[in-house]
N, C-alpha and C. Protein backbone atom coordinates (compact mmCIF):
# COMPACT_ATOMS: atom_id res chain seq x y z
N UNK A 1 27.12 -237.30 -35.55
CA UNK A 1 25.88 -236.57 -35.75
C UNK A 1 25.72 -236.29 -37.24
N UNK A 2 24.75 -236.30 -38.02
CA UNK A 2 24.49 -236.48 -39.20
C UNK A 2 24.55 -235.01 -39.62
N UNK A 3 25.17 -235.04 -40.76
CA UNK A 3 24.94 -233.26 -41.43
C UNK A 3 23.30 -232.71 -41.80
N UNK A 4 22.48 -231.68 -41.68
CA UNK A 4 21.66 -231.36 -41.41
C UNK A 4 21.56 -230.26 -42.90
N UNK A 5 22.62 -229.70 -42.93
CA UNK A 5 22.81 -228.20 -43.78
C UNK A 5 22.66 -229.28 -45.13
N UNK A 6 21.97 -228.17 -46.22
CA UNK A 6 21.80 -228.64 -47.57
C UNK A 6 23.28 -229.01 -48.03
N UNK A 7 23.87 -230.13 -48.75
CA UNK A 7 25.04 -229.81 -48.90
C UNK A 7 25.08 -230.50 -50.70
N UNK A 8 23.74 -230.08 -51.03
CA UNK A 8 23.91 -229.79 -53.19
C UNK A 8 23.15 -228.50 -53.12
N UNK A 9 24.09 -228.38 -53.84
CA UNK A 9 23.32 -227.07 -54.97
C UNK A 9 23.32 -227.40 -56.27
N UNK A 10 21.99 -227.18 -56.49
CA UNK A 10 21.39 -227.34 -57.91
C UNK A 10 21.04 -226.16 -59.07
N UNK A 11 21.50 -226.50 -60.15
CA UNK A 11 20.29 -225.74 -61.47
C UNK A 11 19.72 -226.71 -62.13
N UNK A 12 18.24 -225.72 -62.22
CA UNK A 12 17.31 -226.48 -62.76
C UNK A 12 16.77 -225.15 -64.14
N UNK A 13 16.89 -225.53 -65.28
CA UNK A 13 15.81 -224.69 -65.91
C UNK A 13 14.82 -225.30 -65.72
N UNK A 14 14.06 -224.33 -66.93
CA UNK A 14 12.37 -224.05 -66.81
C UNK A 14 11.52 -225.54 -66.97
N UNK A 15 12.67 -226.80 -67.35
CA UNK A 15 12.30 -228.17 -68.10
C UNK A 15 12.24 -228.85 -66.65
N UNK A 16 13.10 -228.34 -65.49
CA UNK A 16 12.33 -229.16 -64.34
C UNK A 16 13.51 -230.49 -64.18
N UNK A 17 13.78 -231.01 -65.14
CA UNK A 17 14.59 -232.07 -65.27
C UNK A 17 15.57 -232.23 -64.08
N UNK A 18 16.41 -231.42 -63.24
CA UNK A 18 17.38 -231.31 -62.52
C UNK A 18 16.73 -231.57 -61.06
N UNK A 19 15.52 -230.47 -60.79
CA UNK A 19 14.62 -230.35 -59.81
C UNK A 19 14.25 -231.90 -59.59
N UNK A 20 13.16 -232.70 -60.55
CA UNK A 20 12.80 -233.68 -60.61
C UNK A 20 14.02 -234.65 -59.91
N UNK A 21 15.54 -234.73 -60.59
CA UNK A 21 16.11 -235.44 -60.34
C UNK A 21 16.49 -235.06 -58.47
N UNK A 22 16.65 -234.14 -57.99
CA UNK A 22 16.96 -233.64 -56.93
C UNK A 22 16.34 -234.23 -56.18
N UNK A 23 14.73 -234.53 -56.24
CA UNK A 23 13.79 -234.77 -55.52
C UNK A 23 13.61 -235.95 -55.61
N UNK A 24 13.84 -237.01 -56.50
CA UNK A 24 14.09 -238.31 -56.33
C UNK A 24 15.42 -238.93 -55.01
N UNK A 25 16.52 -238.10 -55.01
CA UNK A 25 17.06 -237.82 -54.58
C UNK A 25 17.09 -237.77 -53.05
N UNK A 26 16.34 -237.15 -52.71
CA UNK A 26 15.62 -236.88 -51.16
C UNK A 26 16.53 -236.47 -50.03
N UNK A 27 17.33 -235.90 -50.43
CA UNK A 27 18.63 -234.84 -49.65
C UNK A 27 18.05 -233.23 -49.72
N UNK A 28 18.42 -232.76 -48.89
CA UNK A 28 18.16 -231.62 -49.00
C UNK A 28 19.21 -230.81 -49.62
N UNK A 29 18.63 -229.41 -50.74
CA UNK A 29 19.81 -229.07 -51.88
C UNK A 29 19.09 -227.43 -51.69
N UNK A 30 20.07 -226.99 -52.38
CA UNK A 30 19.99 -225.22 -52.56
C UNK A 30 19.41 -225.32 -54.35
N UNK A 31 18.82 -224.16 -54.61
CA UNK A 31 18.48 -224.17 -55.83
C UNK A 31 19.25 -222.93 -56.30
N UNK A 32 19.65 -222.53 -57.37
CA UNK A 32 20.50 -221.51 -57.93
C UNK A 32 19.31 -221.25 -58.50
N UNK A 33 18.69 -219.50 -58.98
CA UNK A 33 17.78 -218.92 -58.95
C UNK A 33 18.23 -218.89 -60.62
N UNK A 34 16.69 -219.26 -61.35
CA UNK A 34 16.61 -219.49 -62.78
C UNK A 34 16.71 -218.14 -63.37
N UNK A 35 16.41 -216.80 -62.89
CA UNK A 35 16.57 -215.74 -63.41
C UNK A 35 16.88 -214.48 -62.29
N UNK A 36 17.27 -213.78 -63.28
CA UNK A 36 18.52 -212.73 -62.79
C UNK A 36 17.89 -211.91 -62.08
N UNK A 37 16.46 -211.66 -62.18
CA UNK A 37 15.26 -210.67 -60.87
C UNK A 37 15.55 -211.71 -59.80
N UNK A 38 16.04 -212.37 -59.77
CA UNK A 38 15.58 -213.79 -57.76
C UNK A 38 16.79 -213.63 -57.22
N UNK A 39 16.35 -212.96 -56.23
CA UNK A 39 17.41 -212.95 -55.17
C UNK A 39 18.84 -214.13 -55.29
N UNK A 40 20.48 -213.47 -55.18
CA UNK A 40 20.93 -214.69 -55.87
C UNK A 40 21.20 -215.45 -54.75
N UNK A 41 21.46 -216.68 -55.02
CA UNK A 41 21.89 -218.00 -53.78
C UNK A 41 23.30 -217.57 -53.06
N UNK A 42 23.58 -217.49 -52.30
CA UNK A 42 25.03 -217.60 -51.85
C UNK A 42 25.09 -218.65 -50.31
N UNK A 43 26.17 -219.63 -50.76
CA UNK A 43 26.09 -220.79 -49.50
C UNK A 43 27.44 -220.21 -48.71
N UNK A 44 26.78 -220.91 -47.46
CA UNK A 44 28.36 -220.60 -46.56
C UNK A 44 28.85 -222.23 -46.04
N UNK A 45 28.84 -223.65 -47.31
CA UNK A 45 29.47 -224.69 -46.43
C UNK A 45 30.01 -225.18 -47.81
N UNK A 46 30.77 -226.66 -47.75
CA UNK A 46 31.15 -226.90 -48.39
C UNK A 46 29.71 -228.09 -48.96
N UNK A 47 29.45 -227.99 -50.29
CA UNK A 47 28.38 -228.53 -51.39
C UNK A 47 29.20 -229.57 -52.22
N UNK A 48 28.17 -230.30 -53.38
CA UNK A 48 28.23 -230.85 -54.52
C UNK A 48 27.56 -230.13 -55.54
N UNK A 49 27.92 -229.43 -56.52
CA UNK A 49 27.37 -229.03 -57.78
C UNK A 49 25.88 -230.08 -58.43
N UNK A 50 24.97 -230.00 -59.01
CA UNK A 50 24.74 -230.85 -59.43
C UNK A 50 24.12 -229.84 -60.70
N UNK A 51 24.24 -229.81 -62.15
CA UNK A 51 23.93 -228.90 -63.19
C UNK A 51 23.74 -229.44 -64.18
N UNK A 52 22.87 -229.16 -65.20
CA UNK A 52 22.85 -229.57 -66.69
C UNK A 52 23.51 -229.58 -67.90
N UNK A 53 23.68 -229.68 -68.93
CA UNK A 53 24.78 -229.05 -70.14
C UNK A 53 23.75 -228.86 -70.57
N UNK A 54 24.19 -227.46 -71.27
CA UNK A 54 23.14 -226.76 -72.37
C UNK A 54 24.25 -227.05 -73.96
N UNK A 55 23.74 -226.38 -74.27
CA UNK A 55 23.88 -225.95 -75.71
C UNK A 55 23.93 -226.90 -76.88
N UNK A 56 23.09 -227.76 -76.95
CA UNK A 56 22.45 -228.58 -77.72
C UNK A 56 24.08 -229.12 -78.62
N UNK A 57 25.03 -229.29 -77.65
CA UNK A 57 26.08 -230.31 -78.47
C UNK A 57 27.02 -229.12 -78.64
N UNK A 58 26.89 -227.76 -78.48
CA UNK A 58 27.63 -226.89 -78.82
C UNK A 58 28.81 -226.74 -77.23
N UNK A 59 29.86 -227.09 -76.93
CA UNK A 59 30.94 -226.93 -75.89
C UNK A 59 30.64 -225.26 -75.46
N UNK A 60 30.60 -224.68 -76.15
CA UNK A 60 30.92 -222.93 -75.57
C UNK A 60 29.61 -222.74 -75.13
N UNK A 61 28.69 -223.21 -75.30
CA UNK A 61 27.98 -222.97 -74.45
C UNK A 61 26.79 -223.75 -73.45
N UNK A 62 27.69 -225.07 -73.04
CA UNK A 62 27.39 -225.59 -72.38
C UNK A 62 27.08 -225.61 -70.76
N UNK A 63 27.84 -224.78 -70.36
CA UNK A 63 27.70 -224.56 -68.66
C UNK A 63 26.32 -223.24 -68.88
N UNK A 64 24.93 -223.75 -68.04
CA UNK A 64 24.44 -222.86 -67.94
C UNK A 64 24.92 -221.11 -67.70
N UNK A 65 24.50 -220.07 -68.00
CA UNK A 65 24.95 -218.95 -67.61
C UNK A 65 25.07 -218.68 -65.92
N UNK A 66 23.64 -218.88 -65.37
CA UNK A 66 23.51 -218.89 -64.00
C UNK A 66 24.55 -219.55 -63.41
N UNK A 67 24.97 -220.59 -63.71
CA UNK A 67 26.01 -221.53 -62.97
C UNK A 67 27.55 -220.33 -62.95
N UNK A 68 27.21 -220.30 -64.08
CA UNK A 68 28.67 -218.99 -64.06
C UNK A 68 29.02 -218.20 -63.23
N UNK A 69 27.37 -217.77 -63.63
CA UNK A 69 27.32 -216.42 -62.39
C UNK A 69 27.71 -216.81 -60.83
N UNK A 70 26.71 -217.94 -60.30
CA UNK A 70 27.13 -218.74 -58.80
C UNK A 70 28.49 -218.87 -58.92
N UNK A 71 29.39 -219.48 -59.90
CA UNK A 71 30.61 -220.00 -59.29
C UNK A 71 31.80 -218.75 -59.39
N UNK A 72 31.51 -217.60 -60.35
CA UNK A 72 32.15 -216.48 -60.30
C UNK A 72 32.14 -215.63 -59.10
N UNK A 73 31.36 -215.74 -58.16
CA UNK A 73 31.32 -215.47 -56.70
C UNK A 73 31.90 -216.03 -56.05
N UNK A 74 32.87 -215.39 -55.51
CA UNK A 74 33.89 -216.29 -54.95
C UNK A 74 33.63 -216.38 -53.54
N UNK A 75 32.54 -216.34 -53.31
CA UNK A 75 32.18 -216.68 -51.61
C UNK A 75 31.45 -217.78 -52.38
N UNK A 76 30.85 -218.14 -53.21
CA UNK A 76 30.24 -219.67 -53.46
C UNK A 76 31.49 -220.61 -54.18
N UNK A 77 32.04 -220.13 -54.97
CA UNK A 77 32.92 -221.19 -55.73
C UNK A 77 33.87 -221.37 -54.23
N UNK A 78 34.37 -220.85 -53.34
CA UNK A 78 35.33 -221.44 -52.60
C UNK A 78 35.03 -222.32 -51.68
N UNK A 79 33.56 -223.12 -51.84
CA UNK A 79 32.99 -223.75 -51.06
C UNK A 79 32.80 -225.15 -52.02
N UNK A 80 32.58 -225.22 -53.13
CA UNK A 80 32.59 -226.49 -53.79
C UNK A 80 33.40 -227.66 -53.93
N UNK A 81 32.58 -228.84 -53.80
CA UNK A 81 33.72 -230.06 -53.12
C UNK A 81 33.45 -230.61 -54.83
N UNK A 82 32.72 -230.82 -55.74
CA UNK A 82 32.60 -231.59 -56.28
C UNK A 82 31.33 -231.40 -57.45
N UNK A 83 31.32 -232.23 -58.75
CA UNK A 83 30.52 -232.00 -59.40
C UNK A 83 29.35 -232.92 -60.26
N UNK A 84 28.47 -232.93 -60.22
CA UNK A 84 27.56 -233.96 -60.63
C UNK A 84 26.71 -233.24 -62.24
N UNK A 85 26.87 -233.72 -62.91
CA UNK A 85 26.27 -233.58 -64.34
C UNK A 85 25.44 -234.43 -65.24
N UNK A 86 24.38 -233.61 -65.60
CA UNK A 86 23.10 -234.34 -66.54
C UNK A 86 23.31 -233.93 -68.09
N UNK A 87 23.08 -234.71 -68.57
CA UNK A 87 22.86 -234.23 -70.45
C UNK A 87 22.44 -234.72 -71.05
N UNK A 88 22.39 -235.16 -72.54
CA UNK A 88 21.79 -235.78 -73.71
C UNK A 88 22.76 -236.44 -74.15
N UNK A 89 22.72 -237.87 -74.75
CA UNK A 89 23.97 -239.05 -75.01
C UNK A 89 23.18 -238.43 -76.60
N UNK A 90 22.06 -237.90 -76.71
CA UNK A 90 22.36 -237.34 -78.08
C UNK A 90 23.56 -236.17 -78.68
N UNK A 91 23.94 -235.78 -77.95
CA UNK A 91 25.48 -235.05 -78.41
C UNK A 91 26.88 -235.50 -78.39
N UNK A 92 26.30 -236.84 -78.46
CA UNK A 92 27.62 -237.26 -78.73
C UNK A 92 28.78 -236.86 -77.68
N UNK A 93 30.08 -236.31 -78.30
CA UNK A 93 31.32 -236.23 -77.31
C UNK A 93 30.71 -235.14 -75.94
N UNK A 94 29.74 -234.33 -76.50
CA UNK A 94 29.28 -232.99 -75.22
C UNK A 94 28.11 -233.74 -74.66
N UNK A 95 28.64 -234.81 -74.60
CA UNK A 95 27.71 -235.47 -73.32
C UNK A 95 27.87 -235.23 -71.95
N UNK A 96 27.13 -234.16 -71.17
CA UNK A 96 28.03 -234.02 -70.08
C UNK A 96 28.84 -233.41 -69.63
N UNK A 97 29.18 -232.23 -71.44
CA UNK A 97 30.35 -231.65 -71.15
C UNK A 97 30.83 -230.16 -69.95
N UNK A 98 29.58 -230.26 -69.51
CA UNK A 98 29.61 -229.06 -68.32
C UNK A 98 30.66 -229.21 -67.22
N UNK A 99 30.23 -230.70 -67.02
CA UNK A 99 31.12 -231.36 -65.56
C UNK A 99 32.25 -230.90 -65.64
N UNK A 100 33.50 -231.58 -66.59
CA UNK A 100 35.13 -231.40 -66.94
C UNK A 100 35.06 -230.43 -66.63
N UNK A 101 34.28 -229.31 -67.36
CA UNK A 101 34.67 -228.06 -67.48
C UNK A 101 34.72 -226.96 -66.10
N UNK A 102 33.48 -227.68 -65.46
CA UNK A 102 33.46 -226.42 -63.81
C UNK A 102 34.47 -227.61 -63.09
N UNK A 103 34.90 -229.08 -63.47
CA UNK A 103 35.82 -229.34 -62.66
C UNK A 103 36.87 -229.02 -62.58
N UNK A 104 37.84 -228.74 -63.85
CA UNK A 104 38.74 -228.21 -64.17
C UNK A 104 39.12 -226.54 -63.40
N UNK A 105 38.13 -226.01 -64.21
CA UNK A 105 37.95 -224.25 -64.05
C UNK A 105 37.78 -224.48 -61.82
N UNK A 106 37.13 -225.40 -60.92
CA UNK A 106 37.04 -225.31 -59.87
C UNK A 106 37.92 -226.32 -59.48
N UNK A 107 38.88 -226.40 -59.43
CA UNK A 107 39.75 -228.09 -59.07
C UNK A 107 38.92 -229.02 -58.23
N UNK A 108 37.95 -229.15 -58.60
CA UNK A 108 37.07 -230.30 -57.91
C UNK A 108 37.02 -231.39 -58.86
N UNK A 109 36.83 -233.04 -57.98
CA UNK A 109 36.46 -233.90 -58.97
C UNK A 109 34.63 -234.04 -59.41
N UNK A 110 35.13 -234.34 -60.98
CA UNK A 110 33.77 -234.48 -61.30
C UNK A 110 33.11 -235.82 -60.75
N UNK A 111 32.33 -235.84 -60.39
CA UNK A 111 31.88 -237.51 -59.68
C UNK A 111 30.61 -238.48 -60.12
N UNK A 112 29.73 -237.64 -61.04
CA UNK A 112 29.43 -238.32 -61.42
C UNK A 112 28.52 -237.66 -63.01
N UNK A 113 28.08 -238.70 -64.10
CA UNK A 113 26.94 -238.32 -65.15
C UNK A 113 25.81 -238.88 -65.41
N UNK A 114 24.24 -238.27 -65.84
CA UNK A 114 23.81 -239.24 -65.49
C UNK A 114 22.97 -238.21 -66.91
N UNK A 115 22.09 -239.19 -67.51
CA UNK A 115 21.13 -238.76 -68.72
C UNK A 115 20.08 -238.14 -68.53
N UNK A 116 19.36 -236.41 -68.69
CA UNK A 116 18.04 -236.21 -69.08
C UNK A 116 17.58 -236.42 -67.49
N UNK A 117 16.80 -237.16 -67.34
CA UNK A 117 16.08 -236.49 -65.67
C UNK A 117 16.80 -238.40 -65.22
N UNK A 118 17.52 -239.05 -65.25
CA UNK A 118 18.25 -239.79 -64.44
C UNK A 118 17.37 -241.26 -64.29
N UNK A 119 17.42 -242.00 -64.57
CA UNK A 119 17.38 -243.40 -63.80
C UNK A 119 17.20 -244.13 -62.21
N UNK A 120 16.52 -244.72 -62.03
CA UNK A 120 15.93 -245.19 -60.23
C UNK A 120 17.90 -245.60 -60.09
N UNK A 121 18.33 -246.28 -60.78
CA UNK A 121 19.90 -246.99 -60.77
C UNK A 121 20.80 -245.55 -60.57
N UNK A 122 20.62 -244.32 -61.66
CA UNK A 122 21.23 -243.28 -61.06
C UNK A 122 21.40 -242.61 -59.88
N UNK A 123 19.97 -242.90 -59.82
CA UNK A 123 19.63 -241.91 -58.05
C UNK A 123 20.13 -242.92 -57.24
N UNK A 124 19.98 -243.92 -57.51
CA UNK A 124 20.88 -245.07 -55.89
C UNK A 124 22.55 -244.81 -56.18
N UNK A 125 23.14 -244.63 -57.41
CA UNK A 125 24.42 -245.06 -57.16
C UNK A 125 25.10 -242.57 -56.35
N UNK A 126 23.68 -241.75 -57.07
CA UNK A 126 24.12 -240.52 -56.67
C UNK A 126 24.33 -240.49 -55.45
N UNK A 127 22.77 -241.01 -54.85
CA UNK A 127 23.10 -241.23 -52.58
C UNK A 127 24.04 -241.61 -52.52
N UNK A 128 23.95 -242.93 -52.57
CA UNK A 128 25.38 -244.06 -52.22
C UNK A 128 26.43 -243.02 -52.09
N UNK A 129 26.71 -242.24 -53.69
CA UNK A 129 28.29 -241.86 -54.21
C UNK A 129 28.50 -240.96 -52.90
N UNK A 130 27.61 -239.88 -53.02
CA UNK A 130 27.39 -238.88 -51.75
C UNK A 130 27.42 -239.08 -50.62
N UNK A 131 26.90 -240.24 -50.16
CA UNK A 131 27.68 -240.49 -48.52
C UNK A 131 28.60 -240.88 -48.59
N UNK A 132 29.25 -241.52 -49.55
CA UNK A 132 30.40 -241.85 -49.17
C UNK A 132 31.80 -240.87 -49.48
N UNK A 133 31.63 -240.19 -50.31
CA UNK A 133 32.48 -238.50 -50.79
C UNK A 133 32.39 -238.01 -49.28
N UNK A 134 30.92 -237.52 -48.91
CA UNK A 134 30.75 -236.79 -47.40
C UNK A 134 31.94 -237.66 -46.14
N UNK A 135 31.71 -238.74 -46.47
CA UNK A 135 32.25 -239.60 -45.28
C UNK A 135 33.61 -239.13 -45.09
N UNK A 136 34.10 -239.01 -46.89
CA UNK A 136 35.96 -238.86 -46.80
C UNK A 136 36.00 -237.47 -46.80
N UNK A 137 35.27 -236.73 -46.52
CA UNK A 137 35.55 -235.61 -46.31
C UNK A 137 36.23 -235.11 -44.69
N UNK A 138 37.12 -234.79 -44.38
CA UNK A 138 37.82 -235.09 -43.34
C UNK A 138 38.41 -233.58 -42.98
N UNK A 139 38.23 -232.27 -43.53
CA UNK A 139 38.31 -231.04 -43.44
C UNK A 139 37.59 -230.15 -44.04
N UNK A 140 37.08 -228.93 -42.98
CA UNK A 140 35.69 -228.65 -43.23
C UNK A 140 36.32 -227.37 -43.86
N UNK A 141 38.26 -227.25 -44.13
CA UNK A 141 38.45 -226.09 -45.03
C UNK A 141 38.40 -225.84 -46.57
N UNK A 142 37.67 -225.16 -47.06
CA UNK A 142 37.74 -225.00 -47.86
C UNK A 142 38.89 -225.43 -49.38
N UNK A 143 38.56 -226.04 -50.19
CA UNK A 143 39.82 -227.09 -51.37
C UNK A 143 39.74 -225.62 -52.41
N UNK A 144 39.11 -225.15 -52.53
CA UNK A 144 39.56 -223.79 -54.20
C UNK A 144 39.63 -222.71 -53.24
N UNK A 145 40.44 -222.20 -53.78
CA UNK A 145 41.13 -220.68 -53.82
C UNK A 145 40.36 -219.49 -53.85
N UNK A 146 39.54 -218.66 -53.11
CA UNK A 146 38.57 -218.05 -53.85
C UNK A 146 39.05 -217.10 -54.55
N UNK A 147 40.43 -217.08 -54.78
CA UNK A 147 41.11 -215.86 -55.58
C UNK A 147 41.54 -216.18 -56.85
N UNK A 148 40.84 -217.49 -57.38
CA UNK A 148 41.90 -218.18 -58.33
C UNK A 148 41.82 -217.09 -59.65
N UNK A 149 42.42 -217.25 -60.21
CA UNK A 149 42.88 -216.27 -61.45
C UNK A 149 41.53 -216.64 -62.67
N UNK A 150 41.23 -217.73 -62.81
CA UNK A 150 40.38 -218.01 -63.54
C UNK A 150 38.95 -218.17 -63.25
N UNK A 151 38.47 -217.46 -63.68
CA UNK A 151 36.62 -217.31 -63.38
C UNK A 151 36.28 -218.65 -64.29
N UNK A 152 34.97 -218.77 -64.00
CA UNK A 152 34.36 -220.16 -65.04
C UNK A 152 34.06 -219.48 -66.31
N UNK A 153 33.87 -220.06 -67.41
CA UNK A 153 33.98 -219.48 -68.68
C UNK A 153 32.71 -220.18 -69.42
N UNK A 154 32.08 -219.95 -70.29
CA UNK A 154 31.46 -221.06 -70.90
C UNK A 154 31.89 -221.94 -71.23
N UNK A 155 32.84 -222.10 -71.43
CA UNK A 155 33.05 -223.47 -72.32
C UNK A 155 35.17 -223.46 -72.33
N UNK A 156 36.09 -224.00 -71.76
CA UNK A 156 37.40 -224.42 -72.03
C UNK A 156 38.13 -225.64 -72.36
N UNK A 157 37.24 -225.96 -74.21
CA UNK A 157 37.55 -226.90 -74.84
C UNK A 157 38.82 -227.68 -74.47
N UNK A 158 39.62 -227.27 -74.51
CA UNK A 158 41.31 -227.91 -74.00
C UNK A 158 41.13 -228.39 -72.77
N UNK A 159 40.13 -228.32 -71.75
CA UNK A 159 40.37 -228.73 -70.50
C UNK A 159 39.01 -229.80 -70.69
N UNK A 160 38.48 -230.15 -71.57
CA UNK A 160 37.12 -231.19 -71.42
C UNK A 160 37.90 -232.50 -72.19
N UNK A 161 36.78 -233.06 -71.89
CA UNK A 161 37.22 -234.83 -72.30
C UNK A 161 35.97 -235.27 -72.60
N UNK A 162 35.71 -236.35 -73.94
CA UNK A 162 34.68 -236.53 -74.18
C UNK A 162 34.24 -237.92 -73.30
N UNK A 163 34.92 -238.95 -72.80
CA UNK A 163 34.52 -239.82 -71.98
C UNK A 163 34.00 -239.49 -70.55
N UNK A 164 32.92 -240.66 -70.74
CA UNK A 164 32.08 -240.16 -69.22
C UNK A 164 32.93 -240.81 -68.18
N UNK A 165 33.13 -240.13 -67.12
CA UNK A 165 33.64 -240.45 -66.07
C UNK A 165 33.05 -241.37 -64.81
N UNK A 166 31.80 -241.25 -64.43
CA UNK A 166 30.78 -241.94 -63.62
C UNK A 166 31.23 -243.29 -63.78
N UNK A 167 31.13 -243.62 -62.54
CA UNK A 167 31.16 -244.71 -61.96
C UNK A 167 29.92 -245.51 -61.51
């Protein structure tokens, strides 16, 4: 029987870019609320991240704030299987650099990167990647700790890598 429950959660700022890509997409996804008045998101299954890098090439402050906030809740971070990341190949090594970083900080693999609002070739290889992650998913318990010692941080240079990982 096919899974039914949203199983991405997304941020999108005010640029739409993430949204857009979501909706090419055509899965159903949770949206993480762009500001701190909106009721906040909290999921009860296991998801895929899918988020932007901010900070115009700057590492510390690359993981949106909101994202922080979602994964510092440890009724949402203990539900994350995995992470999908958008950015600018104009920053050079912080291309992307959000992913490593909530993968690391969430022991999830990062799975995939994709540029700015994504490519028709991106969005086929994101489905594809996603049913087939869902497929090997083979326990519906929870993989992070919701007690882990380390909250997400902006930015934990020592734990990023400047090569893209995507496949």
């Amino acid at each position: 029987m096919p899974h039914t429950e949203p199983r991405l959660v997304y941020f999108s700022s005010a640029s739409e870019n993430t949204r857009r890509f979501i909706e090419k997409l055509g899965v159903p996804a949770l949206r993480i609320p762009l500001r701190r008045s909106d009721p906040p998101l909290e999921v009860h299954g296991p998801y895929v991240l899918v988020t932007p890098t901010y900070g115009g090439g700057d590492i510390g402050r690359s993981v949106p704030k909101q994202v922080i906030r979602f994964l510092n809740d440890p009724a949402n971070r203990r539900w994350i299987r995995g992470v999908i990341t958008s950015g600018n190949t104009n920053f050079g090594t912080a291309f992307c650099c959000a992913g490593p970083i909530i993968a690391a900080k969430c022991g999830v693999p990062e799975l995939y990167r994709f540029e700015l609002l994504g490519t028709a070739r991106d969005v086929a290889r994101v489905r594809e990647g996603l049913d087939a992650f869902w497929a090997r998913q083979d326990s519906p318990a929870p993989s992070a700790d919701p007690a882990r010692p380390h909250p997400v941080t902006p930015a934990d240079p020592a734990r990023t890598h400047p090569h893209a990982t995507a496949g």
